[in-house]
Protein backbone atom coordinates (compact mmCIF):
# COMPACT_ATOMS: atom_id res chain seq x y z
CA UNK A 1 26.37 4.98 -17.32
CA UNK A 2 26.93 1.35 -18.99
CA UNK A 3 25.00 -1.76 -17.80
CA UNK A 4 28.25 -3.17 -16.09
CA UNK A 5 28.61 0.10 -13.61
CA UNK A 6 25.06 -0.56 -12.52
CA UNK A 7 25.88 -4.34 -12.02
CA UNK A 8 29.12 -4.07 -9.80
CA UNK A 9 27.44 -1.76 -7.43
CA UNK A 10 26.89 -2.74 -4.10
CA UNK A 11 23.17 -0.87 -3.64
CA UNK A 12 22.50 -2.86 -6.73
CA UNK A 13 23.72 -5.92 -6.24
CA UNK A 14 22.14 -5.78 -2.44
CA UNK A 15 18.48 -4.70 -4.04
CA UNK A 16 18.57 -7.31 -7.03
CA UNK A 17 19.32 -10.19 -4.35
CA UNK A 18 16.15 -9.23 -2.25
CA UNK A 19 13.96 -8.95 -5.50
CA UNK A 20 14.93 -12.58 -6.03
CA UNK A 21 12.82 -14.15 -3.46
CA UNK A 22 9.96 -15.30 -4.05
CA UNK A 23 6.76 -13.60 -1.89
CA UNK A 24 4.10 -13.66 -4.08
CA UNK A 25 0.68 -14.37 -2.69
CA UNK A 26 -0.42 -17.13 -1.88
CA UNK A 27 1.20 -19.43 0.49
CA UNK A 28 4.63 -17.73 0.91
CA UNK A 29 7.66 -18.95 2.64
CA UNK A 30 9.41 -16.28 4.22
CA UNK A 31 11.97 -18.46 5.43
CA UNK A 32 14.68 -17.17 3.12
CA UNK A 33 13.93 -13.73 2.81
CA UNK A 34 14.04 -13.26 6.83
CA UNK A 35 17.45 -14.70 6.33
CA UNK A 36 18.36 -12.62 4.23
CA UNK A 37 17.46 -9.32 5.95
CA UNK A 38 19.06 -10.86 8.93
CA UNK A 39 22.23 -10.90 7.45
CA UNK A 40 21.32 -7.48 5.87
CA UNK A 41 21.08 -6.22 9.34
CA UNK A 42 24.36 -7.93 10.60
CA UNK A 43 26.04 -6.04 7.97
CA UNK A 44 24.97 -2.92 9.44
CA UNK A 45 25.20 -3.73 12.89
CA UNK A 46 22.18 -3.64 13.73
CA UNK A 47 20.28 -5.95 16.04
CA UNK A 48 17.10 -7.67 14.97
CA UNK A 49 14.26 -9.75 16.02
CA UNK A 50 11.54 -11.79 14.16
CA UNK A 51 8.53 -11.53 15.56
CA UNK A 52 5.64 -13.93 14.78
CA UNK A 53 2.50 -11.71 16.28
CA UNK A 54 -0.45 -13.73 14.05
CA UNK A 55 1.04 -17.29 13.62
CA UNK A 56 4.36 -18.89 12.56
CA UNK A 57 3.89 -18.25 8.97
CA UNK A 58 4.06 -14.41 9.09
CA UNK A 59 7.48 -13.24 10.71
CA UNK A 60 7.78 -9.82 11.23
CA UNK A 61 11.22 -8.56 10.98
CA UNK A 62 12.56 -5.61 13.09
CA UNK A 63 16.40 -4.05 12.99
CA UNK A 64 16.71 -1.21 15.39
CA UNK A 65 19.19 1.44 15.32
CA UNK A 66 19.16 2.75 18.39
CA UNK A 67 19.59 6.66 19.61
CA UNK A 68 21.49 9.10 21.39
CA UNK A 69 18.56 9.53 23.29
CA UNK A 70 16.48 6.47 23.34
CA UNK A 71 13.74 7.91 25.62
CA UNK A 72 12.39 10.10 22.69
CA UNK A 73 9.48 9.15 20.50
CA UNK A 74 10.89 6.54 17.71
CA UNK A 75 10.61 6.47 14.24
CA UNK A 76 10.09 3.78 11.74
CA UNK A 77 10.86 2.88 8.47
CA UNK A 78 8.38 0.30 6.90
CA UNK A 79 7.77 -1.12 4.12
CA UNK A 80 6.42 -5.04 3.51
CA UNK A 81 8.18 -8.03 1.94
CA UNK A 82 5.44 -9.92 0.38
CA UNK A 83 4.09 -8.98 -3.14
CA UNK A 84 1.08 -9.77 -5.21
CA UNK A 85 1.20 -12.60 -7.79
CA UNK A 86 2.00 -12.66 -11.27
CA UNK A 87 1.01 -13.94 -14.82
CA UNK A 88 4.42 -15.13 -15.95
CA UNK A 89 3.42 -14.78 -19.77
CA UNK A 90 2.37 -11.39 -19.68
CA UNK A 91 6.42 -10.69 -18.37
CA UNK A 92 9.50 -10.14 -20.72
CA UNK A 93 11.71 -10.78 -18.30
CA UNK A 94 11.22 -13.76 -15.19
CA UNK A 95 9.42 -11.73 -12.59
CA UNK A 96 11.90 -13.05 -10.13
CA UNK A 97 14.81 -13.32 -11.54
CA UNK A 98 15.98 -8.88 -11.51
CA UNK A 99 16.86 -8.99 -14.33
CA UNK A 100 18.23 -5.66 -16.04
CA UNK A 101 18.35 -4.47 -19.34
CA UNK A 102 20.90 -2.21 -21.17
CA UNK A 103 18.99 1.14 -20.18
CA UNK A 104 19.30 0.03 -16.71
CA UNK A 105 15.96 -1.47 -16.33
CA UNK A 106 15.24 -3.74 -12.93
CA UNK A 107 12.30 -6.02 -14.14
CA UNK A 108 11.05 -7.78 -11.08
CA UNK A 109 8.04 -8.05 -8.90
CA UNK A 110 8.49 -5.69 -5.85
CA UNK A 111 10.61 -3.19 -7.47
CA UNK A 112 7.78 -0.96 -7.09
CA UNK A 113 5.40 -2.26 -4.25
CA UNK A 114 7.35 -1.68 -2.38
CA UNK A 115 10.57 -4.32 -1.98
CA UNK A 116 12.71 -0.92 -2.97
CA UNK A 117 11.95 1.11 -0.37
CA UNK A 118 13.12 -1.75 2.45
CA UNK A 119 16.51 -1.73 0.61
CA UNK A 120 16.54 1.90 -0.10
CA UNK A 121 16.44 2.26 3.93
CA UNK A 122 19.28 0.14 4.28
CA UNK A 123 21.60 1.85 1.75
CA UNK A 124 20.66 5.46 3.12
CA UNK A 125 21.78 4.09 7.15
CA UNK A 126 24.54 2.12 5.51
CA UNK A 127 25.87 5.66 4.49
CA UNK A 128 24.83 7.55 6.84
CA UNK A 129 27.05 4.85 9.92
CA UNK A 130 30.01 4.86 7.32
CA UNK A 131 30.15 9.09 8.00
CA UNK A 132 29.48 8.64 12.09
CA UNK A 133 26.06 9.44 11.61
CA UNK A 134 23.89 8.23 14.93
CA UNK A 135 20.45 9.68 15.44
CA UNK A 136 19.03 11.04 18.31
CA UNK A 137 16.03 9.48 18.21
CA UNK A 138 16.22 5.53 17.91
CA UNK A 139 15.20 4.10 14.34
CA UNK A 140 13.68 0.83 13.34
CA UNK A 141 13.48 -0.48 10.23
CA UNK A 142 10.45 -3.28 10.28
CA UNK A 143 9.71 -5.48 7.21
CA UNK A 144 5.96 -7.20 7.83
CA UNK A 145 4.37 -9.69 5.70
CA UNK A 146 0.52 -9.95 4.59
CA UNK A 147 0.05 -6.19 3.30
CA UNK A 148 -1.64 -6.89 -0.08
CA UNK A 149 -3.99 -9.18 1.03
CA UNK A 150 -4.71 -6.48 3.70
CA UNK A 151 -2.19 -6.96 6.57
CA UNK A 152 -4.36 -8.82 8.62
CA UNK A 153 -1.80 -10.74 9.30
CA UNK A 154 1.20 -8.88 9.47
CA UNK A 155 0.90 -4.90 10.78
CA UNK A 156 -2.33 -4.95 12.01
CA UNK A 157 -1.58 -8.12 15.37
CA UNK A 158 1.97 -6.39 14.91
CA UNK A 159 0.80 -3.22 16.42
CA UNK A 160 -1.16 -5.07 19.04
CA UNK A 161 1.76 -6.34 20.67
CA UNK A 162 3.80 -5.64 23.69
CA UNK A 163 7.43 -5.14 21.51
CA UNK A 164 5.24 -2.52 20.06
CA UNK A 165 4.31 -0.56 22.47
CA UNK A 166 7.68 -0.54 24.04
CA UNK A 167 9.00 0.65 20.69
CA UNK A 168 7.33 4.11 21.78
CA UNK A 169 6.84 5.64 17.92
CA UNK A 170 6.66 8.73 17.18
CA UNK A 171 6.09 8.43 13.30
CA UNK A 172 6.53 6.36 10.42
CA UNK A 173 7.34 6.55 6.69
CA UNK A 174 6.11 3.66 4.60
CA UNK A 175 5.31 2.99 0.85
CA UNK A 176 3.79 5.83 -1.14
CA UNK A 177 4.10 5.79 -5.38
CA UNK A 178 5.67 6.97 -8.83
CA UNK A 179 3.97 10.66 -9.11
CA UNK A 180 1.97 11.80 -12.42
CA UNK A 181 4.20 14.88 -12.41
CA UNK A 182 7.24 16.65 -11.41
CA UNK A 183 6.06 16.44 -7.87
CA UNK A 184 6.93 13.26 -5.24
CA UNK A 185 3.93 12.54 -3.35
CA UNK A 186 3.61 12.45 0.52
CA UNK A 187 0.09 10.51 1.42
CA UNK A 188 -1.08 11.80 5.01
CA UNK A 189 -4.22 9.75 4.48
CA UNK A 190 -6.34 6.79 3.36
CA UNK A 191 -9.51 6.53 1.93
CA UNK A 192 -11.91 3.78 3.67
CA UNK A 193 -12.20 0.67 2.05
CA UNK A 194 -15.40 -1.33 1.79
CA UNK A 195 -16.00 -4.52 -0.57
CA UNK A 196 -19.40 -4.56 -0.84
CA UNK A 197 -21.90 -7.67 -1.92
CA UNK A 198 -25.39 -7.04 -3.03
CA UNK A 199 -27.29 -10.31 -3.10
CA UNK A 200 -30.23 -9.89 -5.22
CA UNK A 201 -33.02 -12.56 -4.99
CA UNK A 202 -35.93 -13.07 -6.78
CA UNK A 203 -38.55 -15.00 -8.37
CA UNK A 204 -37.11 -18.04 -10.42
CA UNK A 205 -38.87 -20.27 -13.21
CA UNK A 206 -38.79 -20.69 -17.14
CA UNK A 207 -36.88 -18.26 -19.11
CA UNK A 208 -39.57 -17.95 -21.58
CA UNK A 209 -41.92 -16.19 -18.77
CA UNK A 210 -41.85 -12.42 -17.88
CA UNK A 211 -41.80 -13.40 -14.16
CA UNK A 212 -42.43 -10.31 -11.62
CA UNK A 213 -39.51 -9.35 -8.92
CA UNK A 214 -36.30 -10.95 -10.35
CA UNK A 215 -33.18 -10.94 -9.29
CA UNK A 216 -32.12 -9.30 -12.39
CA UNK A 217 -34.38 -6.59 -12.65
CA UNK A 218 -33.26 -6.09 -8.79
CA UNK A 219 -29.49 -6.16 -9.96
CA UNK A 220 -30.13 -3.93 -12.46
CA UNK A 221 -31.61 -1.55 -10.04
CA UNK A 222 -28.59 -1.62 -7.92
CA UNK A 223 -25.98 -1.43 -10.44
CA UNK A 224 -27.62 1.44 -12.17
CA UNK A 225 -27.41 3.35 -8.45
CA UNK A 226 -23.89 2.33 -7.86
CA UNK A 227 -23.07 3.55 -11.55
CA UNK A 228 -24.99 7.25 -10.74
CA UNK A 229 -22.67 7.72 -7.82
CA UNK A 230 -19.75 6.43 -9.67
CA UNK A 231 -20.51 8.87 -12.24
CA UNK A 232 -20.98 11.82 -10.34
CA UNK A 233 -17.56 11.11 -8.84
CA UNK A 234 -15.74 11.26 -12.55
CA UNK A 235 -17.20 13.87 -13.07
CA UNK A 236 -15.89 15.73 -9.79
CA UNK A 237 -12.77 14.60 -10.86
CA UNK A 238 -12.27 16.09 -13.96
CA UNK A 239 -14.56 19.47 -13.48
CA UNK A 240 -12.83 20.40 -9.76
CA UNK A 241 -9.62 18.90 -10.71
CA UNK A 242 -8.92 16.69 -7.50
CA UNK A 243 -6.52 13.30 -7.72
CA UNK A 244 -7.84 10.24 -7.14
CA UNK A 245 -7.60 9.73 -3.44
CA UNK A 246 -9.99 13.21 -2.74
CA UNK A 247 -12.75 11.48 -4.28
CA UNK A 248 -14.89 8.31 -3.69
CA UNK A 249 -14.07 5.43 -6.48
CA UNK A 250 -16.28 2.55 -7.08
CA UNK A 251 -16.14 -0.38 -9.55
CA UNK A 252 -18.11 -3.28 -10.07
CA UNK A 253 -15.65 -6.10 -9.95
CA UNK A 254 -17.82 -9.28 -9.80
CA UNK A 255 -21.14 -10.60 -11.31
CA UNK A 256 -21.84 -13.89 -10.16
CA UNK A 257 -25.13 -16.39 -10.21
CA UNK A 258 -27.14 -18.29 -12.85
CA UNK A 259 -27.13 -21.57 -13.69
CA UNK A 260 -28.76 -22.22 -17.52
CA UNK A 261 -28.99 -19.61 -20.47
CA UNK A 262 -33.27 -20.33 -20.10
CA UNK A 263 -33.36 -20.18 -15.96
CA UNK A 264 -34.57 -17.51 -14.35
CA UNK A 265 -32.20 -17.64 -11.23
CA UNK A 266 -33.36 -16.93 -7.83
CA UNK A 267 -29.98 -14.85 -7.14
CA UNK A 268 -27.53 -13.08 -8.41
CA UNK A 269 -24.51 -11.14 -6.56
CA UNK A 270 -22.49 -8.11 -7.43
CA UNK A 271 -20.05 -7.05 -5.87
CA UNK A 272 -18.12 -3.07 -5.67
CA UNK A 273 -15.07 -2.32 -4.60
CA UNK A 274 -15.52 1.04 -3.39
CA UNK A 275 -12.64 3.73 -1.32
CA UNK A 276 -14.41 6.00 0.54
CA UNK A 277 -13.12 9.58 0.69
CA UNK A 278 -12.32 10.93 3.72
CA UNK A 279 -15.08 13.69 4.06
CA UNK A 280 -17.67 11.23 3.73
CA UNK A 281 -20.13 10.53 6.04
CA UNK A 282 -19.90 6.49 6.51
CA UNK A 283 -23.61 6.54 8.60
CA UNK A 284 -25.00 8.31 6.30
CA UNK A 285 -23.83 6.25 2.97
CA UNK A 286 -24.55 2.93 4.48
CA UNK A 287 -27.79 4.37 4.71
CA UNK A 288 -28.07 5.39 1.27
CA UNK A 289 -27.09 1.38 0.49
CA UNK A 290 -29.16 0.01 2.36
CA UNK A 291 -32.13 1.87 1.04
CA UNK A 292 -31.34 0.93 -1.93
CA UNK A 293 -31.49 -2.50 -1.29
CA UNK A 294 -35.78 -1.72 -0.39
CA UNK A 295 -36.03 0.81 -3.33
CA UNK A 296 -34.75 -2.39 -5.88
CA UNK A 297 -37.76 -4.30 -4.35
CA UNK A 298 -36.80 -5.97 -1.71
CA UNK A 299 -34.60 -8.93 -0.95
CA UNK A 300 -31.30 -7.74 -1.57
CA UNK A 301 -28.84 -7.98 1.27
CA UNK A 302 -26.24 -6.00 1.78
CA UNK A 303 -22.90 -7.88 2.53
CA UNK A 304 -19.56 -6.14 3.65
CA UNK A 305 -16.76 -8.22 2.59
CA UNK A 306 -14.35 -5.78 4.47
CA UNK A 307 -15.67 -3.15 6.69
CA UNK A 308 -12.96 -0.69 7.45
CA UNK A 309 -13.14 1.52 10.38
CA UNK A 310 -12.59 5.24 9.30
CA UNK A 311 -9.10 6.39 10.69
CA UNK A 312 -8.04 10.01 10.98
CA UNK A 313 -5.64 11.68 8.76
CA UNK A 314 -1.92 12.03 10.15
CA UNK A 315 -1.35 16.11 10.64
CA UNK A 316 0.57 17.62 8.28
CA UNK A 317 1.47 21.54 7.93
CA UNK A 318 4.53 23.73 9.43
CA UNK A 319 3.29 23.44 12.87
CA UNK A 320 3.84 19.75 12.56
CA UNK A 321 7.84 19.38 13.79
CA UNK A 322 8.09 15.38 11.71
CA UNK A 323 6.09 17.20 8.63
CA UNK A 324 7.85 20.42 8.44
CA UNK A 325 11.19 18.36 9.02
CA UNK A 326 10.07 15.54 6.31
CA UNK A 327 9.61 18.90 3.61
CA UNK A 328 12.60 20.65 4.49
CA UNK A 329 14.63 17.43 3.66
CA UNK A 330 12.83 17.13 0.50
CA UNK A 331 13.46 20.91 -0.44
CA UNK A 332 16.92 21.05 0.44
CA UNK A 333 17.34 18.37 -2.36
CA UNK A 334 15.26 20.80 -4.25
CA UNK A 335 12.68 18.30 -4.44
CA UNK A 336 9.12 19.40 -4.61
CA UNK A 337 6.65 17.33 -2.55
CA UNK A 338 2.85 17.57 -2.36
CA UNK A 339 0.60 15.95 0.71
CA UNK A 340 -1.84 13.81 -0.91
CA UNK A 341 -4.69 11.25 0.18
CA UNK A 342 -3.48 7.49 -0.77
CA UNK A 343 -5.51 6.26 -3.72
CA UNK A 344 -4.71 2.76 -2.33
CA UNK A 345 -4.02 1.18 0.87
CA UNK A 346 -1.28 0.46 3.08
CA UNK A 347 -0.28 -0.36 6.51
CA UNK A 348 0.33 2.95 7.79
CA UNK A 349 -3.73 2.86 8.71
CA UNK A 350 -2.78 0.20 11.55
CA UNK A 351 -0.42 2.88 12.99
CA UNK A 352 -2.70 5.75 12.45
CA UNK A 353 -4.81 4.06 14.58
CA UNK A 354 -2.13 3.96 17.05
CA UNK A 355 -1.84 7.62 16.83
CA UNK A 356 1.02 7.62 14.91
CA UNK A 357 2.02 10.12 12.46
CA UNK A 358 2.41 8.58 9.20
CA UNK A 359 3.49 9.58 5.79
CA UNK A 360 3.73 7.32 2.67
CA UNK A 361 6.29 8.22 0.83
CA UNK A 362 8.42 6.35 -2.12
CA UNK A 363 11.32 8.66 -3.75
CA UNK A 364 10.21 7.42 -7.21
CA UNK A 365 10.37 10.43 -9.78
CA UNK A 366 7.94 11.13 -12.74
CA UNK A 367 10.32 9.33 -15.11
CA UNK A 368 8.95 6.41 -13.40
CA UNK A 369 5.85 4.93 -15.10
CA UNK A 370 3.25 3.63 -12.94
CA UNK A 371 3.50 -0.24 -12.21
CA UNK A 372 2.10 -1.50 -9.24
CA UNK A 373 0.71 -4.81 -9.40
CA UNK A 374 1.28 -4.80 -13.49
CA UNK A 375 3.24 -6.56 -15.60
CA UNK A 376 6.83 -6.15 -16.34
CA UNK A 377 7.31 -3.77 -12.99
CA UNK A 378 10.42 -2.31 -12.91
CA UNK A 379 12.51 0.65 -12.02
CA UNK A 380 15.85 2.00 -13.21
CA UNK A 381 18.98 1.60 -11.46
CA UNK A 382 19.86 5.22 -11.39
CA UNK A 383 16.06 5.73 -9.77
CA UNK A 384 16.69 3.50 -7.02
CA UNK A 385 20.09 4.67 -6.45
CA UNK A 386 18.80 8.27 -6.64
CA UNK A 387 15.87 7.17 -3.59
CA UNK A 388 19.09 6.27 -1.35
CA UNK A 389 20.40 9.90 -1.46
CA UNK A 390 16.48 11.27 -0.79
CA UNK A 391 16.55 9.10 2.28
CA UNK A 392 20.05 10.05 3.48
CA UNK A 393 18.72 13.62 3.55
CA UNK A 394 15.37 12.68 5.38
CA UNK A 395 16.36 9.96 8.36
CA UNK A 396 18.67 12.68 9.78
CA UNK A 397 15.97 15.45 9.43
CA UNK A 398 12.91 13.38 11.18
CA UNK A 399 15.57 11.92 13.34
CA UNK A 400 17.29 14.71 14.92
CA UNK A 401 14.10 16.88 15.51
């Protein structure tokens, strides 16, 4: 199809508006993309708050669609309206501006993580109320801020909240990826995050002195560890096949200290950022750390710049009514879907924790290259469009169980 059919239609025109706003990290305003969903949500019919459950900068916005039987567990559709930033000269194309070239390329921040699914939601129930379509089970459709900074902010006080609980859900869908393969991916799972800090200290003085117990010799002990285990996970991955979420990843991210090319500091920091698998024993690594830190000589501390709780996997499997429901949608479109652990992270560990069942899921085929957080994200109009007709097949299916 030309350029121009892509342009005039509505699902288009509707997405491309959102992708204009600007939500990059840091110090968003919100103020006109709440607007704008509010209106979204008019257009539907749907009523909505905004909810403000950490402080007045970080509106949560919720549009319900309620059920023929409202007592029933809910469902929700997330996904999160801010986005990370970006390095405007590494774009061809203004990151906010959705623009589209003649192959029916969206170039924006968001198209991927994850500003497509919120829209893709609204085009599937726009559909699905223009053919009399009402669920049994009440939907909402919740936009939160704060997710890639960590959602401290946004999901995590939202699910502390009164409106919450009242919401009674059942299960959630929220962002998942672009698949490697033929396959769309269904993440049931997160690995556990944890940022860690090893502050090495150590003897300082003159560089021109082979001083005993430095920091770097203690760094060097550390990083070497850290690199063993790193390595032993590679190598898991490629001899037993697994994808990246079954296996621990670590990468050192930040070396920091020293003060003159002939100083012998008395610290230096490194820091990992390391996902923890889910059949890991936490006790047991932290352990394993922390000896470290005695084995290197002593005086390294062990800092957790995040210290995520482990949360359980959502159940998947036949005997699971929203899984087997959420597959049979998928394979009905003949549409192949595989439950995976999330490589990442995403909100759906706040409502895991709530003991909610929750999938991430993003109906982005393998003709989709990979481009969270990069440069020049985009997606192709026929893509997106193609996302609202996976949805209007699964909303009635988890719905309706």
């Amino acid at each position: 199809m030309s350029k121009g059919w892509w342009e005039n239609n509505a699902e288009i025109k509707i997405f491309r508006e959102y992708l204009r706003f600007n939500t990059a990290h840091p110090n968003i305003d919100y103020t006109a993309c709440v607007e704008y969903l509010k209106q979204q949500a008019a257009s539907l019919d749907l009523p909505v708050d905004v909810l403000y459950p950490a402080n007045e900068d970080n509106p949560v916005v919720v549009m319900k669609w309620e059920g023929k039987e409202p007592d029933l567990p809910s469902i929700i559709l997330n996904s999160h309206t801010d986005v990370v930033p970006v390095v405007r000269e590494k774009w061809t194309h203004d990151p906010f501006a959705a623009e589209m070239d003649d192959e029916g390329r969206i170039f924006a921040r968001g198209t991927q993580d994850t500003k497509q699914v919120g829209t893709q939601y609204l085009g599937a129930i726009r559909a699905l109320k223009a053919k009399g379509f009402q669920p049994k089970r009440t939907v909402y459709v919740t936009f939160v801020p704060d997710e890639e900074v960590g959602g401290h902010l946004g999901m995590r006080e939202f699910v502390k909240t009164d409106y919450f609980k009242k919401m009674n859900v059942g299960f959630s869908l929220d962002e998942g990826s672009p698949s490697l393969d033929k396959t769309y991916y269904a993440y049931y799972a997160e690995r556990t995050a944890w940022p860690l800090r090893f502050k090495c200290s150590g003897t300082a003085g003159h560089g021109s002195i082979l001083l005993p117990n430095t920091a770097g010799e203690k760094l060097n002990y550390i990083v070497n560890k850290m690199m063993e285990y790193r390595a032993s996970q590679v190598k898991r991955l490629k001899e037993e096949g697994l994808f990246f979420g079954d296996v621990t990843t670590i990468n050192l991210t930040q070396l920091e200290g020293g003060v003159q090319n002939n100083v012998v500091p008395a610290q230096l920091d490194v820091v990992f950022d390391l996902r923890i698998a889910i059949d890991v024993d936490l006790e047991a690594l932290e352990k394993q750390f922390r000896d470290w830190c005695v084995e290197a000589g002593g005086g390294v501390e062990l800092v957790f710049e995040r210290k995520d709780e482990f949360v359980p996997a959502s159940k998947i499997g036949a005997d699971v009514p929203f899984w087997a429901a959420f597959e049979k949608a998928l394979n009905d479109l003949n549409l192949k879907v595989r439950a995976q652990v999330c490589p990442g992270g995403t909100d759906s560990r706040y409502l895991r924790q709530q003991g909610v069942t929750s999938l991430g899921f993003s109906p982005l085929n393998n003709n989709t290259p990979i481009l969270l957080h990069d440069h020049d994200e985009h997606i192709k109009a026929d893509v997106y469009l193609h996302g609202i007709e996976v949805y209007k097949s699964i909303i009635p299916a988890i719905t309706d169980i």
